[in-house]
Protein backbone atom coordinates (compact mmCIF):
# COMPACT_ATOMS: atom_id res chain seq x y z
CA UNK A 1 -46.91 61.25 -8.89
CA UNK A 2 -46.21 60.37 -5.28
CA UNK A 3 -42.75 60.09 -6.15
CA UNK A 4 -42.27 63.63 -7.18
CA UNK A 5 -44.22 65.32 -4.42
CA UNK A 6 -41.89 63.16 -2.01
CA UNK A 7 -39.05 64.76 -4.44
CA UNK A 8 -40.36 68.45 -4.06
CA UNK A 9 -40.64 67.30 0.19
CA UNK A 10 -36.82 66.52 0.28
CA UNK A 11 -35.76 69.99 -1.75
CA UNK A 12 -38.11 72.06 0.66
CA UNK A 13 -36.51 70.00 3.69
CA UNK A 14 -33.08 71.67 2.88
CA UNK A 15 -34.89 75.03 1.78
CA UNK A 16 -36.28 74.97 5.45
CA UNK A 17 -32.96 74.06 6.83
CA UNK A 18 -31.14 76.92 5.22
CA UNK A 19 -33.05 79.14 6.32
CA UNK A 20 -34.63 78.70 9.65
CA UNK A 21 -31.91 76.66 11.37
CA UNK A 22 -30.07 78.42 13.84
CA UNK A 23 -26.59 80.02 13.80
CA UNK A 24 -24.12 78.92 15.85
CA UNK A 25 -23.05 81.25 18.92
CA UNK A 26 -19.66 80.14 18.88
CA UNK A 27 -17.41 83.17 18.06
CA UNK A 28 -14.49 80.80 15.47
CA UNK A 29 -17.80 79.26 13.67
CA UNK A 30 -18.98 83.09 12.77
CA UNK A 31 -18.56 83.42 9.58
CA UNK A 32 -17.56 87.29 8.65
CA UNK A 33 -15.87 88.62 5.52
CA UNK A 34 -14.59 86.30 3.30
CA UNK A 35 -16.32 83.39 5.08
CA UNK A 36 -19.77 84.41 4.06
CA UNK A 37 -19.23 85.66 0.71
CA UNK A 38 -17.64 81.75 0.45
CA UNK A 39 -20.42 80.16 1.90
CA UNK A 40 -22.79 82.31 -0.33
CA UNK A 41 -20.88 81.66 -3.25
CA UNK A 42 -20.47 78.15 -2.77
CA UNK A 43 -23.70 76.79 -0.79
CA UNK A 44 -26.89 79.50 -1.16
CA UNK A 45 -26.55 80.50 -4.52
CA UNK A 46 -26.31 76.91 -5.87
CA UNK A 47 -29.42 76.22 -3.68
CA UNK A 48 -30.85 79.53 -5.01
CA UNK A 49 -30.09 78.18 -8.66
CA UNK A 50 -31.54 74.89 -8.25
CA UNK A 51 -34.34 76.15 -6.35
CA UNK A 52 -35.39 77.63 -10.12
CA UNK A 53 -34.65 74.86 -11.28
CA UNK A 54 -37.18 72.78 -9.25
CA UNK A 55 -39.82 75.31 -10.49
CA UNK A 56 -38.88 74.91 -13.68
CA UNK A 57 -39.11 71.28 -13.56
CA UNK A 58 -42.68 71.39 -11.61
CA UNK A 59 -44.20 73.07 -14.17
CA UNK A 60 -42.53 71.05 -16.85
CA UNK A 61 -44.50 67.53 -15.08
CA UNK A 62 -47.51 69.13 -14.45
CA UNK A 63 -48.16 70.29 -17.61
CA UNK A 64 -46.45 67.29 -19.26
CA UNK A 65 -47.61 64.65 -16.61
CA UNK A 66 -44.17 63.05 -16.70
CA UNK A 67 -43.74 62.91 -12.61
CA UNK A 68 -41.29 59.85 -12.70
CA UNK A 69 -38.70 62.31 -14.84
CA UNK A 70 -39.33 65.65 -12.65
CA UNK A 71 -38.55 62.69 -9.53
CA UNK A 72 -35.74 61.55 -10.60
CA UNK A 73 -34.51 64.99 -11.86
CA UNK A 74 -35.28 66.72 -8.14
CA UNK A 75 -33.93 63.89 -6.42
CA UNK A 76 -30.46 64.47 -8.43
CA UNK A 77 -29.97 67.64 -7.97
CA UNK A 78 -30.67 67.07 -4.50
CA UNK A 79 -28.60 64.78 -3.92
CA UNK A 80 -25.68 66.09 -5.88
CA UNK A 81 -26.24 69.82 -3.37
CA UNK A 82 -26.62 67.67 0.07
CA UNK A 83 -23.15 66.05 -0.87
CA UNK A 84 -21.35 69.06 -1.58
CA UNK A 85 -22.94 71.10 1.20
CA UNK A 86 -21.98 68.17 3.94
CA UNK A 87 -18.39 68.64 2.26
CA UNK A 88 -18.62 72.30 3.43
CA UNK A 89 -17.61 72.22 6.82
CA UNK A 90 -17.45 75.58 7.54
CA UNK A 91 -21.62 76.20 6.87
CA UNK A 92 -22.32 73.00 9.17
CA UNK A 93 -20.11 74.33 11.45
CA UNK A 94 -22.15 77.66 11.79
CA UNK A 95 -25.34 76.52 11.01
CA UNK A 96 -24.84 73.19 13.39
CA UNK A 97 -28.32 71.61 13.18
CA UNK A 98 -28.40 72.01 9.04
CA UNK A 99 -26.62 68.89 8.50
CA UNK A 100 -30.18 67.32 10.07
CA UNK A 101 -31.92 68.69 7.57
CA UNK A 102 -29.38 67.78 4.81
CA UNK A 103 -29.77 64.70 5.76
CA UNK A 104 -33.65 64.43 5.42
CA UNK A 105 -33.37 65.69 2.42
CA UNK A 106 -31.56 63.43 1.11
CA UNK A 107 -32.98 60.68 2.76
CA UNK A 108 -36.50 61.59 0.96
CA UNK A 109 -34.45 61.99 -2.45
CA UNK A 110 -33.80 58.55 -2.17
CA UNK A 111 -36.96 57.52 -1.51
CA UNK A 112 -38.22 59.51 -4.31
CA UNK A 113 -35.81 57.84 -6.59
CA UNK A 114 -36.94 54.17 -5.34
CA UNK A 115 -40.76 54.90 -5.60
CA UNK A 116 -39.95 56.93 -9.34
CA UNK A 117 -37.91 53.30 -10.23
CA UNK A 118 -40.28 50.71 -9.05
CA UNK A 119 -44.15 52.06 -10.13
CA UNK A 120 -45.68 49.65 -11.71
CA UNK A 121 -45.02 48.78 -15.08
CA UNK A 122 -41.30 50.32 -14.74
CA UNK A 123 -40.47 53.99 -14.79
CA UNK A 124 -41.99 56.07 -17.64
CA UNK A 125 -39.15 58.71 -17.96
């Protein structure tokens, strides 16, 4: 169970970062017209999508009690999002400290994934 609350940690790391780190106040990192319909389009909507997802996988282990699958599931699709959203260099660019919470994300995904594939008696997916 630890496993998947330290899962559901990393995904609300990024959801934090997305949302409460601050723009940039350079003028060339602003992103206006097409810019931010890319940047929704290719970064918040995913995140928006996935963010369902999580839900829909949290009630899925608690009512199943499988928390090693909804770990390993999370830590996925978190880890698959933080790769393409580092790629994006335009939303790190105006959202400059997101890449720090990226990053903890995905660090917690992998732990996640190494306390989901090491409990005792191997992982019961």
């Amino acid at each position: 169970m630890w496993s998947a609350v330290v899962a559901f940690a990393g995904w609300f790391v990024i959801l934090c970062g997305l949302r409460l780190a601050p723009v940039s106040v350079d003028q060339e990192a602003d992103l206006e017209g097409g810019g931010s319909f890319a940047a929704a389009f290719s970064v918040y909507w995913p995140a928006l999508g996935i963010t369902v997802l999580v839900v829909g996988v949290a009630i899925y282990a608690a009512v199943t009690r499988r928390w090693t699958t909804a770990a390993l599931v999370v830590s996925a699709m978190t880890a698959v999002w933080s790769v393409w959203a580092l790629s994006q260099g335009y939303v790190m660019d105006h959202r400059p400290s997101l890449d720090g919470y990226v990053w903890t994300g995905l660090a917690l995904a992998a732990t996640a994934t190494l306390l989901a594939t090491s409990a005792r008696n191997g992982p019961r997916v």
